[in-house]
PDB file of N, CA and C in Angstrom:
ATOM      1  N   UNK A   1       0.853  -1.165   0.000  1.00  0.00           N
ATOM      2  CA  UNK A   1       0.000   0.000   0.000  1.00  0.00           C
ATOM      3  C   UNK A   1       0.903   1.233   0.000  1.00  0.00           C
ATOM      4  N   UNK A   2       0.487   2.176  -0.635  1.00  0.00           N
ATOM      5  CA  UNK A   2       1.367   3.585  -0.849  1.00  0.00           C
ATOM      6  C   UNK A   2       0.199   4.550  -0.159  1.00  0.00           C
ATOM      7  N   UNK A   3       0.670   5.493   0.066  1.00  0.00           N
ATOM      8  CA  UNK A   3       0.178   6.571   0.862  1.00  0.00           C
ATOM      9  C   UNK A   3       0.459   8.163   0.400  1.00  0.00           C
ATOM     10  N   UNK A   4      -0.323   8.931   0.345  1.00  0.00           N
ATOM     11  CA  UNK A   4      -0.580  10.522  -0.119  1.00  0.00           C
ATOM     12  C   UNK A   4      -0.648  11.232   0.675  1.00  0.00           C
ATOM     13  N   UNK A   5      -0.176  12.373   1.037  1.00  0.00           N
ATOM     14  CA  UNK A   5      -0.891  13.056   2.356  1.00  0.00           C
ATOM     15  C   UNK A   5      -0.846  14.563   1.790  1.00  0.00           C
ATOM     16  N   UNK A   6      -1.499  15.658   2.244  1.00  0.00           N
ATOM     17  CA  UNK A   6      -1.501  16.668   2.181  1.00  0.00           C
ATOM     18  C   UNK A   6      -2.366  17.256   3.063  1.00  0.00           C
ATOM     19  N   UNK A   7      -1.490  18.697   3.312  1.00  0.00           N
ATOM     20  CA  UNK A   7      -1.817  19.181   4.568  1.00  0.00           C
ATOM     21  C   UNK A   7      -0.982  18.889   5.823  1.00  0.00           C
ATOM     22  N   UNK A   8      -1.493  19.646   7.208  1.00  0.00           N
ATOM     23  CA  UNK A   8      -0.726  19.451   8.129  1.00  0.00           C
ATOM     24  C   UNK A   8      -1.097  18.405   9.057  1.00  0.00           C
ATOM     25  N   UNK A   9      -0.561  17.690   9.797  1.00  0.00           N
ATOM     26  CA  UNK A   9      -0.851  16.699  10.940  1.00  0.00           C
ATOM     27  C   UNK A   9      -1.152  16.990  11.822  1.00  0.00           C
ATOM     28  N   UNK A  10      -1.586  18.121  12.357  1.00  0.00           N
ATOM     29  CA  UNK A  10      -2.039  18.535  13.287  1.00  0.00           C
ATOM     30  C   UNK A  10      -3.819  18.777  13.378  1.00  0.00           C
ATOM     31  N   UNK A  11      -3.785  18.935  11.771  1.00  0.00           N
ATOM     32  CA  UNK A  11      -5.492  19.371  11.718  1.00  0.00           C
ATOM     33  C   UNK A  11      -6.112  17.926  11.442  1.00  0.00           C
ATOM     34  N   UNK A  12      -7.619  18.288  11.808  1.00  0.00           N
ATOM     35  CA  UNK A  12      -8.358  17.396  11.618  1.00  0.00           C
ATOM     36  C   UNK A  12      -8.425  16.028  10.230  1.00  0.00           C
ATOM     37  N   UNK A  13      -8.259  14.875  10.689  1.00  0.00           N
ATOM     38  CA  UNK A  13      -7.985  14.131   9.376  1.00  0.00           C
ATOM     39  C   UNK A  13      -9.174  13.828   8.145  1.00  0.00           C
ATOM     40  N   UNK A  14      -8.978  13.432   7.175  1.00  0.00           N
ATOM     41  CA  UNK A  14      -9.862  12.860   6.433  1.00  0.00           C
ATOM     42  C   UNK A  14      -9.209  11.899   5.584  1.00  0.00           C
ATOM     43  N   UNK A  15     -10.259  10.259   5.718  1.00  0.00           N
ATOM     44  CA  UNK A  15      -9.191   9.413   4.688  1.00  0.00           C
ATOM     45  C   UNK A  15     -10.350   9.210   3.655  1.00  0.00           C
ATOM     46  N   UNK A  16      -9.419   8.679   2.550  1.00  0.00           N
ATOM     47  CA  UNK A  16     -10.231   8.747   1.447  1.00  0.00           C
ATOM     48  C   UNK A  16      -9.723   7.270   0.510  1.00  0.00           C
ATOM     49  N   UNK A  17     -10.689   6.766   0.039  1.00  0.00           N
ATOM     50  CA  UNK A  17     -10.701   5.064  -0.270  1.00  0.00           C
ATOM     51  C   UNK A  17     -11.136   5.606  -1.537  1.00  0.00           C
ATOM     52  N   UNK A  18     -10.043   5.068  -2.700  1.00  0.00           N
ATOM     53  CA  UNK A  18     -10.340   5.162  -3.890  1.00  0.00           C
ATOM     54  C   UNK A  18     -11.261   3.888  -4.401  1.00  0.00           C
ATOM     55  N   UNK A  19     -11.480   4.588  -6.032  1.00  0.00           N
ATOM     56  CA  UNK A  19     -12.840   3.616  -6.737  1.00  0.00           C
ATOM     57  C   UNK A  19     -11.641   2.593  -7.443  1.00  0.00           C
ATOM     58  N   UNK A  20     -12.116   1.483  -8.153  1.00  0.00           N
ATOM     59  CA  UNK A  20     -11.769   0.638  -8.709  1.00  0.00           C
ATOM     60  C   UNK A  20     -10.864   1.261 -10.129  1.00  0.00           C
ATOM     61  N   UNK A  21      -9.760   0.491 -10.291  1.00  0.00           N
ATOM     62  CA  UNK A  21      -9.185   0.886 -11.445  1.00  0.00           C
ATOM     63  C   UNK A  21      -8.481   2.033 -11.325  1.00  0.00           C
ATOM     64  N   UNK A  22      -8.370   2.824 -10.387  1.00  0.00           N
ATOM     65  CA  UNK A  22      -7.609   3.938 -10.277  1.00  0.00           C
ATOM     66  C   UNK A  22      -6.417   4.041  -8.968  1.00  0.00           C
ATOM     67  N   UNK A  23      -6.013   5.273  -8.602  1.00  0.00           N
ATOM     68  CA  UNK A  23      -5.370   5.333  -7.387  1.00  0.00           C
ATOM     69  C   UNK A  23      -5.879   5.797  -6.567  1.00  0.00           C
ATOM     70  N   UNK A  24      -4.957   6.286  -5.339  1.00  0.00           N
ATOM     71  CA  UNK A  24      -5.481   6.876  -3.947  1.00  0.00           C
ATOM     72  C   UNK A  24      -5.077   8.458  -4.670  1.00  0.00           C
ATOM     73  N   UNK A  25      -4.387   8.807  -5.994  1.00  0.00           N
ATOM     74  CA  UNK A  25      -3.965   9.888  -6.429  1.00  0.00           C
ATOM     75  C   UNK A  25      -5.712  10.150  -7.343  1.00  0.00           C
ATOM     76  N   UNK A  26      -6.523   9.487  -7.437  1.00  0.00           N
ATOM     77  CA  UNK A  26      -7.730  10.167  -7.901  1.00  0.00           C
ATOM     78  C   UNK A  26      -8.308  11.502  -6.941  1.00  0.00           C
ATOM     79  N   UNK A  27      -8.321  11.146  -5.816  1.00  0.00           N
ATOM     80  CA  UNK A  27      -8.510  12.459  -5.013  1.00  0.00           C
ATOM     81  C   UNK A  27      -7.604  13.454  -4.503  1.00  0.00           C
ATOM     82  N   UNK A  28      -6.841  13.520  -5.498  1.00  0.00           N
ATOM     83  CA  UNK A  28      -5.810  14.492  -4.909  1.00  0.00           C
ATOM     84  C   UNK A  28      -6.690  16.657  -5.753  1.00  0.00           C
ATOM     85  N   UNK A  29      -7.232  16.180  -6.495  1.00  0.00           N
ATOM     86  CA  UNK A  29      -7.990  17.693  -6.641  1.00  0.00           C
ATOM     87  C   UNK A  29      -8.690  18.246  -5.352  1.00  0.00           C
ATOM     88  N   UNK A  30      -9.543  17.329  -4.693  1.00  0.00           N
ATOM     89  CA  UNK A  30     -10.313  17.125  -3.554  1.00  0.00           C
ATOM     90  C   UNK A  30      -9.487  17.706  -2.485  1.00  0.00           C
ATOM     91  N   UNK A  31      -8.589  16.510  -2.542  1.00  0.00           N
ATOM     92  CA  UNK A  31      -7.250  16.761  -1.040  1.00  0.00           C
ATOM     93  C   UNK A  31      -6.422  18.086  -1.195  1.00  0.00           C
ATOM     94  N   UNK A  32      -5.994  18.293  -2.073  1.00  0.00           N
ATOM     95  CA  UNK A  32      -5.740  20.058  -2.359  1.00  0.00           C
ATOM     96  C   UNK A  32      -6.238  20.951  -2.120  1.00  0.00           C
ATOM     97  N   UNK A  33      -7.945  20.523  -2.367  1.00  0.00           N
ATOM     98  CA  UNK A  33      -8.525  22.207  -2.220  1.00  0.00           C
ATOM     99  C   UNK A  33      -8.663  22.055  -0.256  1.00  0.00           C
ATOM    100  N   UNK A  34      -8.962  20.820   0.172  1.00  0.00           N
ATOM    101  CA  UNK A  34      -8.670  20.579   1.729  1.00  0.00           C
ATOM    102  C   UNK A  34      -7.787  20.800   2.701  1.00  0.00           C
ATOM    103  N   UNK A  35      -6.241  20.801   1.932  1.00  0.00           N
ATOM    104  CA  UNK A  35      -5.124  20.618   2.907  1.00  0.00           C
ATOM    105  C   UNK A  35      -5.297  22.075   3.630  1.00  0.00           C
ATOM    106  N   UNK A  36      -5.585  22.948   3.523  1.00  0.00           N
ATOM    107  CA  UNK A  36      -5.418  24.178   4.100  1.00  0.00           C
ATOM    108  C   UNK A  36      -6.221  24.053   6.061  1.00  0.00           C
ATOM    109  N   UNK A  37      -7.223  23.034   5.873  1.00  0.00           N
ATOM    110  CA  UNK A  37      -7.916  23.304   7.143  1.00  0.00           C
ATOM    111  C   UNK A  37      -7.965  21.778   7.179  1.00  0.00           C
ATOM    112  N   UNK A  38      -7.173  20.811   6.650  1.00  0.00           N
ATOM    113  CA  UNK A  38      -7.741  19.209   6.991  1.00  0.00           C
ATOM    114  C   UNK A  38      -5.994  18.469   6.717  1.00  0.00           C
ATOM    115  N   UNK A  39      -6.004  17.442   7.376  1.00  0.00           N
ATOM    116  CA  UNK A  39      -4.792  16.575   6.967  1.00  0.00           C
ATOM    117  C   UNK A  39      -5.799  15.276   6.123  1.00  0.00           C
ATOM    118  N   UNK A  40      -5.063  15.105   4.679  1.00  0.00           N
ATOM    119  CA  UNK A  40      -5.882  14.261   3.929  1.00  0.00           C
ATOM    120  C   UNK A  40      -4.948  13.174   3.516  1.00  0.00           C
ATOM    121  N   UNK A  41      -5.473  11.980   3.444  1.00  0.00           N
ATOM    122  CA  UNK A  41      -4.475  10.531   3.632  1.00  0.00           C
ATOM    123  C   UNK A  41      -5.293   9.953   2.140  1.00  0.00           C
ATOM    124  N   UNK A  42      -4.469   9.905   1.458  1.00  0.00           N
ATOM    125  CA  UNK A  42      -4.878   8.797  -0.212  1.00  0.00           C
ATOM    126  C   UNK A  42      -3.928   7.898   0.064  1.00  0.00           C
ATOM    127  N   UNK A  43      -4.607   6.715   0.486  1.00  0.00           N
ATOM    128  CA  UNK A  43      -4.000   5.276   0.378  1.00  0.00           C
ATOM    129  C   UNK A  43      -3.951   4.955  -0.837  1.00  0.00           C
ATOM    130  N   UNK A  44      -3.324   3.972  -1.298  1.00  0.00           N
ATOM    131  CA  UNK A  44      -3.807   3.369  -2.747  1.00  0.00           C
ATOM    132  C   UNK A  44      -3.235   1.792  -2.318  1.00  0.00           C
ATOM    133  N   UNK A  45      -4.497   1.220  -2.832  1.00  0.00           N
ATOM    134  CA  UNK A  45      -4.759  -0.381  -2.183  1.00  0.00           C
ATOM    135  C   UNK A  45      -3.303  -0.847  -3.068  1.00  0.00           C
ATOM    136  N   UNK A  46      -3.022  -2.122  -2.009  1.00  0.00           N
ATOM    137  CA  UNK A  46      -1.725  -3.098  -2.567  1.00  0.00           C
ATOM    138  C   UNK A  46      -1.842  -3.314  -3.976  1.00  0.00           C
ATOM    139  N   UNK A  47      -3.749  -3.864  -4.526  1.00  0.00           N
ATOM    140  CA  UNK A  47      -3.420  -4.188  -6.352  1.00  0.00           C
ATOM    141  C   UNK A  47      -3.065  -3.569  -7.162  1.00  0.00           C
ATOM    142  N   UNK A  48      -2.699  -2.074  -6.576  1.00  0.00           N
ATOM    143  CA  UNK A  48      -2.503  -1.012  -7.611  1.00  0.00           C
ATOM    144  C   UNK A  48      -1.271  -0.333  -7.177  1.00  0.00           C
ATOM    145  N   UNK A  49      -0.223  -1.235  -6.598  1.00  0.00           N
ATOM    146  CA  UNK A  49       0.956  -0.933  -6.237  1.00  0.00           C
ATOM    147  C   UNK A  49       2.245  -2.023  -6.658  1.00  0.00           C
ATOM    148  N   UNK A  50       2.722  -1.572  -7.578  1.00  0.00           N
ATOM    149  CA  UNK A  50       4.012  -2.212  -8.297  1.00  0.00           C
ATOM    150  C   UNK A  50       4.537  -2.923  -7.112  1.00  0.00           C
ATOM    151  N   UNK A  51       4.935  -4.306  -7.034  1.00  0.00           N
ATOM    152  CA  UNK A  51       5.812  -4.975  -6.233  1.00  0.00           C
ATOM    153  C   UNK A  51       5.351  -5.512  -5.106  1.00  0.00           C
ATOM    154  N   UNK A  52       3.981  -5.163  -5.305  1.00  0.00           N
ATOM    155  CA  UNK A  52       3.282  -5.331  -3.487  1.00  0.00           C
ATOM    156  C   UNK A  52       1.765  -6.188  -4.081  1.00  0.00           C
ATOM    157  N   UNK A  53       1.821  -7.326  -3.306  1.00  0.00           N
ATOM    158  CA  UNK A  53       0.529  -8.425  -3.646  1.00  0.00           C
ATOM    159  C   UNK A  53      -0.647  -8.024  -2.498  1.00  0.00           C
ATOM    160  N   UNK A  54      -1.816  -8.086  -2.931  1.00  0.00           N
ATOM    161  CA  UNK A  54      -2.600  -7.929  -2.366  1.00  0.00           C
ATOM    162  C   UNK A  54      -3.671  -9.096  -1.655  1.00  0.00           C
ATOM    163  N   UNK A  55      -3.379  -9.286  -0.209  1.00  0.00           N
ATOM    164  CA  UNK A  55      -3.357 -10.396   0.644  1.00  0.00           C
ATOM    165  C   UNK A  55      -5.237 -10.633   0.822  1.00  0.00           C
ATOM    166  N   UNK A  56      -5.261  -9.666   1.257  1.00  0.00           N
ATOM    167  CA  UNK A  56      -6.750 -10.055   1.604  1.00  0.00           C
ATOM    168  C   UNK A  56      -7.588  -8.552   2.446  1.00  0.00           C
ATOM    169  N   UNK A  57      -8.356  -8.113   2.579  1.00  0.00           N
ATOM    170  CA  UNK A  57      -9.351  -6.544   3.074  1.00  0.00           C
ATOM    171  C   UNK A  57      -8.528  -6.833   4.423  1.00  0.00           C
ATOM    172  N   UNK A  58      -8.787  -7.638   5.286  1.00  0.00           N
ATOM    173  CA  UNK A  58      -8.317  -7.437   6.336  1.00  0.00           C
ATOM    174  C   UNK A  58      -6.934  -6.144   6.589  1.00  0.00           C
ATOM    175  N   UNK A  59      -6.012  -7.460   5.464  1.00  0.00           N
ATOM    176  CA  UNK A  59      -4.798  -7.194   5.616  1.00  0.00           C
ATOM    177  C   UNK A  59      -4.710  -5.639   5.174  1.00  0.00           C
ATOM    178  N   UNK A  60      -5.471  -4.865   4.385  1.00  0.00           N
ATOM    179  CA  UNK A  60      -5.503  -3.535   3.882  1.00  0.00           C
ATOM    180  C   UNK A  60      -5.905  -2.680   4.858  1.00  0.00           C
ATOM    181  N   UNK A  61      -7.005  -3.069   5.505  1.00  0.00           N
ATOM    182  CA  UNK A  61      -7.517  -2.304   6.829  1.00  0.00           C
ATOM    183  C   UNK A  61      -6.429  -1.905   7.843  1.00  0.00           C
ATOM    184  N   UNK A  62      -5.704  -3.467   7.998  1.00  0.00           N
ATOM    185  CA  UNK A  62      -4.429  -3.177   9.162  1.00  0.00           C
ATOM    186  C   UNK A  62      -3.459  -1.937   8.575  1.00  0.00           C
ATOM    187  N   UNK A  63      -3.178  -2.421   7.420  1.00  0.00           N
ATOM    188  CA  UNK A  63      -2.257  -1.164   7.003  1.00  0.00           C
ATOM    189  C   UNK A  63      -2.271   0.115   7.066  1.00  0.00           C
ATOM    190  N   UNK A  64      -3.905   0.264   6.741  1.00  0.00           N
ATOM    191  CA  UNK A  64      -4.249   1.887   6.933  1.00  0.00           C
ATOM    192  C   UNK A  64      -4.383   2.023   8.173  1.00  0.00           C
ATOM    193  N   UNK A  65      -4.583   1.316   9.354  1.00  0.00           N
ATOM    194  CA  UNK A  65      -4.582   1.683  10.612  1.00  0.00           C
ATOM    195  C   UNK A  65      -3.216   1.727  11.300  1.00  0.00           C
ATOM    196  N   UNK A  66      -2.333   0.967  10.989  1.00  0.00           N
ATOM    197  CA  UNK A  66      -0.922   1.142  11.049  1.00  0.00           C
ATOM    198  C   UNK A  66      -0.558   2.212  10.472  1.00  0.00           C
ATOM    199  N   UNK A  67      -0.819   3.184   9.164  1.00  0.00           N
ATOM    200  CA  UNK A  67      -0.329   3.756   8.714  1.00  0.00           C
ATOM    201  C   UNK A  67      -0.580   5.557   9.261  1.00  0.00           C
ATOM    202  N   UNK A  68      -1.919   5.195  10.147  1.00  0.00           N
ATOM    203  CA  UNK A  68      -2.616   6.451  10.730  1.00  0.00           C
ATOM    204  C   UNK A  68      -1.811   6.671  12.054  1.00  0.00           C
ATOM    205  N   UNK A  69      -1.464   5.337  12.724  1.00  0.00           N
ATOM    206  CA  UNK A  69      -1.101   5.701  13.819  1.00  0.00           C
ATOM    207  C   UNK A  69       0.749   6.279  13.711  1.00  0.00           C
ATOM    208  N   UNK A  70       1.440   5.590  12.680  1.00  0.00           N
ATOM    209  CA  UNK A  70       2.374   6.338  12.566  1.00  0.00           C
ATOM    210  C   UNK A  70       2.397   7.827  11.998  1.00  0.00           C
ATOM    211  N   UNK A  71       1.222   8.384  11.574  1.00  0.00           N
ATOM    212  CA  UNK A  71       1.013   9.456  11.356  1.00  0.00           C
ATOM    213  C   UNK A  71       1.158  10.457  12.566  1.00  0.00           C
ATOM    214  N   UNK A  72       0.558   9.759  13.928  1.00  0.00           N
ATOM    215  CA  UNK A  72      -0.177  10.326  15.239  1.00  0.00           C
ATOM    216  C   UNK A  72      -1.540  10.957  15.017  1.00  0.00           C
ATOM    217  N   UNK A  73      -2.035   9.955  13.661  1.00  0.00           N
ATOM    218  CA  UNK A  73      -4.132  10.416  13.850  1.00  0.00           C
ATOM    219  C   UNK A  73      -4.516   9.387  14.802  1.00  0.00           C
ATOM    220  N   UNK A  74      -5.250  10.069  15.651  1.00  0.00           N
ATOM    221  CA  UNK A  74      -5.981   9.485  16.347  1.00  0.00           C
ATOM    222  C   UNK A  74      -7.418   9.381  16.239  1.00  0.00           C
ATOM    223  N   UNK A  75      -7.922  10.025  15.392  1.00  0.00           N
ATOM    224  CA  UNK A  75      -9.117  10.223  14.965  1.00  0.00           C
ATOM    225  C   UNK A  75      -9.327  10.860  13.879  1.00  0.00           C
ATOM    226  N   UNK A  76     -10.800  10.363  13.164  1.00  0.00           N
ATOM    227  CA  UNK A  76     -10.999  11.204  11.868  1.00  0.00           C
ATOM    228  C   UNK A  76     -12.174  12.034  11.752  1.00  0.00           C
ATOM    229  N   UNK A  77     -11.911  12.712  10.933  1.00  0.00           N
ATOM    230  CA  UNK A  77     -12.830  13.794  10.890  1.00  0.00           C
ATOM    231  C   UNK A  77     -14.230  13.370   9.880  1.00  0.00           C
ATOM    232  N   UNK A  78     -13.379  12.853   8.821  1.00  0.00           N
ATOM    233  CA  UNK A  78     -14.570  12.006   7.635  1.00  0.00           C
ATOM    234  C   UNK A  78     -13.346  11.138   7.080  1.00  0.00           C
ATOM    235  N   UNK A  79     -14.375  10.225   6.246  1.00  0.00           N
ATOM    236  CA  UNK A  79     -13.879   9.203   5.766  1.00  0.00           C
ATOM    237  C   UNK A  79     -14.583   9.259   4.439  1.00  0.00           C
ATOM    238  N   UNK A  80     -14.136   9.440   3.253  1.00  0.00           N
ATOM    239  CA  UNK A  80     -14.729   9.589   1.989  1.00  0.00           C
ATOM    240  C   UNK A  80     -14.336   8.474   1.375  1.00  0.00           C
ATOM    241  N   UNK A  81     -15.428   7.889   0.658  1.00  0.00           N
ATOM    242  CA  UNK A  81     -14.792   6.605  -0.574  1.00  0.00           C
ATOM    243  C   UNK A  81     -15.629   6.463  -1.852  1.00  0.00           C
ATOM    244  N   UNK A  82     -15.502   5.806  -2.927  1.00  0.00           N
ATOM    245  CA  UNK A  82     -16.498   5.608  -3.929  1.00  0.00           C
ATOM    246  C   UNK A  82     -16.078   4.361  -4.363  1.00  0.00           C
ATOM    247  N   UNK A  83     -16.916   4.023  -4.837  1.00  0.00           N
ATOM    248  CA  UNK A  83     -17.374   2.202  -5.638  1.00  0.00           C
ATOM    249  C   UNK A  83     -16.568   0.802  -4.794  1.00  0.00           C
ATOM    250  N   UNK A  84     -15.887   0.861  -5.143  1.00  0.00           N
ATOM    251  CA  UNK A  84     -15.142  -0.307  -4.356  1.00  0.00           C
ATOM    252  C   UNK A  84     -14.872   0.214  -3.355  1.00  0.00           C
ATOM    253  N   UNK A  85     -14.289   1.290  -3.339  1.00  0.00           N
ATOM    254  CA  UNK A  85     -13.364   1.418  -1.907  1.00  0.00           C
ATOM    255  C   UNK A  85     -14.272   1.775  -0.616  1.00  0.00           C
ATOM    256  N   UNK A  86     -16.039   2.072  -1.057  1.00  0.00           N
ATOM    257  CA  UNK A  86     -16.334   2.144   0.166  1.00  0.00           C
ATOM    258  C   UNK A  86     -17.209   0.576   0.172  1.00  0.00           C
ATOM    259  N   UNK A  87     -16.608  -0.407  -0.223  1.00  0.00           N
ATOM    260  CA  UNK A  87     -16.205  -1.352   0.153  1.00  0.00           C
ATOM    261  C   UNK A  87     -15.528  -1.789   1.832  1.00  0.00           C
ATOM    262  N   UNK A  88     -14.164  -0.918   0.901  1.00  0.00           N
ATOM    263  CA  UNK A  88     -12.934  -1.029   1.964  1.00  0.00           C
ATOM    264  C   UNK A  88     -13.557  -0.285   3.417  1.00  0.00           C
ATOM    265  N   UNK A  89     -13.781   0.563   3.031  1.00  0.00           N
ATOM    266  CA  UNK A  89     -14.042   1.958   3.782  1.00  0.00           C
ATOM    267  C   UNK A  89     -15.021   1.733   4.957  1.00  0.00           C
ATOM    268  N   UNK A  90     -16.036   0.147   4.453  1.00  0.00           N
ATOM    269  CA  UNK A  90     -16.611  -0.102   5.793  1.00  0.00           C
ATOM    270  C   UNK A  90     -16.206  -1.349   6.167  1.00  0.00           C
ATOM    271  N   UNK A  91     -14.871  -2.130   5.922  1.00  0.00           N
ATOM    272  CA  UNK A  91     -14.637  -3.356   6.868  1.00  0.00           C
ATOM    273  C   UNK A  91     -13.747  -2.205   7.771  1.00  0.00           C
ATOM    274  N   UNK A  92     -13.324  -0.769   6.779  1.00  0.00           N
ATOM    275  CA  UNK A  92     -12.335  -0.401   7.759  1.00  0.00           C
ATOM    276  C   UNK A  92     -12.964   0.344   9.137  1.00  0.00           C
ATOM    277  N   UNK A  93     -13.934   1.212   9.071  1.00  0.00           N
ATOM    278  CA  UNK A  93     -15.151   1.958   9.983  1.00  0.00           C
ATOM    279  C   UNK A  93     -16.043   0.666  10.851  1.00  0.00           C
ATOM    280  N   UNK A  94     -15.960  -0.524  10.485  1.00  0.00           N
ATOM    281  CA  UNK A  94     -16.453  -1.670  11.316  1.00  0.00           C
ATOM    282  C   UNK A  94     -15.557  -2.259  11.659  1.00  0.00           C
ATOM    283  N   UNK A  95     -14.111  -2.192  11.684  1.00  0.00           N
ATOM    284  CA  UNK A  95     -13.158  -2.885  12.779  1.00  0.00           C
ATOM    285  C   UNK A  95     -12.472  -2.319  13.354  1.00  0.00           C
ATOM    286  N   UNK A  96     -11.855  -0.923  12.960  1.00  0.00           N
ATOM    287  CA  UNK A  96     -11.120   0.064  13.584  1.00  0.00           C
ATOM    288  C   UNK A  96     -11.658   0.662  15.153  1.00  0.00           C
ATOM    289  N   UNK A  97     -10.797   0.781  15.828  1.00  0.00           N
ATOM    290  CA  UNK A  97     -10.919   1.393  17.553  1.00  0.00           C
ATOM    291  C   UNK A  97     -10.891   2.754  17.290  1.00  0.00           C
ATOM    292  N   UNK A  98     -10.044   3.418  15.951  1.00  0.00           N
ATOM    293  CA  UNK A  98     -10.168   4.483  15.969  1.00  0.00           C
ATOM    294  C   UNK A  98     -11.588   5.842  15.684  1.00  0.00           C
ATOM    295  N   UNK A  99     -11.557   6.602  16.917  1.00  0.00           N
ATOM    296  CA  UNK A  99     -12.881   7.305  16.859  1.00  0.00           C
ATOM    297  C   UNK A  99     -12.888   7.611  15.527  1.00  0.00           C
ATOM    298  N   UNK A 100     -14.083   8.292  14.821  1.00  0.00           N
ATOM    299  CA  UNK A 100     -14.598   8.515  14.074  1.00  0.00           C
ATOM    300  C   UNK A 100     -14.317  10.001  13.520  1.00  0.00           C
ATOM    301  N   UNK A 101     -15.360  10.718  14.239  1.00  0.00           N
ATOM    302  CA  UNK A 101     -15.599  11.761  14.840  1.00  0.00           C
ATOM    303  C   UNK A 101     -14.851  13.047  15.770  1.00  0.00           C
ATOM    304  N   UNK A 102     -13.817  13.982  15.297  1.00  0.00           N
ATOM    305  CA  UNK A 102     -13.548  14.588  16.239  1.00  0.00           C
ATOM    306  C   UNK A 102     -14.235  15.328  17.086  1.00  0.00           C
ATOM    307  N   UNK A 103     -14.309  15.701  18.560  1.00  0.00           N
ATOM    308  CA  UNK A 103     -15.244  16.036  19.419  1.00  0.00           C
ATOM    309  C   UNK A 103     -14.517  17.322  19.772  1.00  0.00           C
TER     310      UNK A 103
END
């Protein structure tokens, strides 16, 4: 899995689960006009990453949750996805500890 970010780590997060056939770089128009008031995370799933096999949803979920916490998100603000990826987007929002919602 490869990873996008824009914006600062300090502000509120938003991750974003790309559609089928594309990357986690499809929302980068989106994540641009955001970074100013949001930290925005474009994963792009293992099948669409040169050199890297894609194991199973689980195994994708762990990654992005591994990949948040080395960030230091502890929480998200929204979670955006389309076609497949909000697929992903709800084994990941139905197994994750991480809040949702910043309060």
């Amino acid at each position: 899995m490869l990873f996008q970010t824009y914006g600062d780590r300090r502000n509120p997060a938003v991750l974003f689960f790309h559609a089928m056939g594309v990357t986690g770089a499809s929302s980068e128009p989106i994540a641009r006009y955001l970074q100013d008031r949001y930290f925005c995370i474009l994963p792009t799933s293992t099948v669409y990453c040169e050199g890297q096999k894609y194991v199973s949803k689980a195994d994708e979920v762990r990654q992005v949750e591994e990949y948040l916490k080395s960030q230091g998100v502890e929480r998200l603000e929204l979670v955006a996805a389309s076609s497949i990826g909000a697929d992903l987007a709800m084994a990941f929002l139905t197994g994750t500890k991480l809040p949702f919602i910043r309060k």
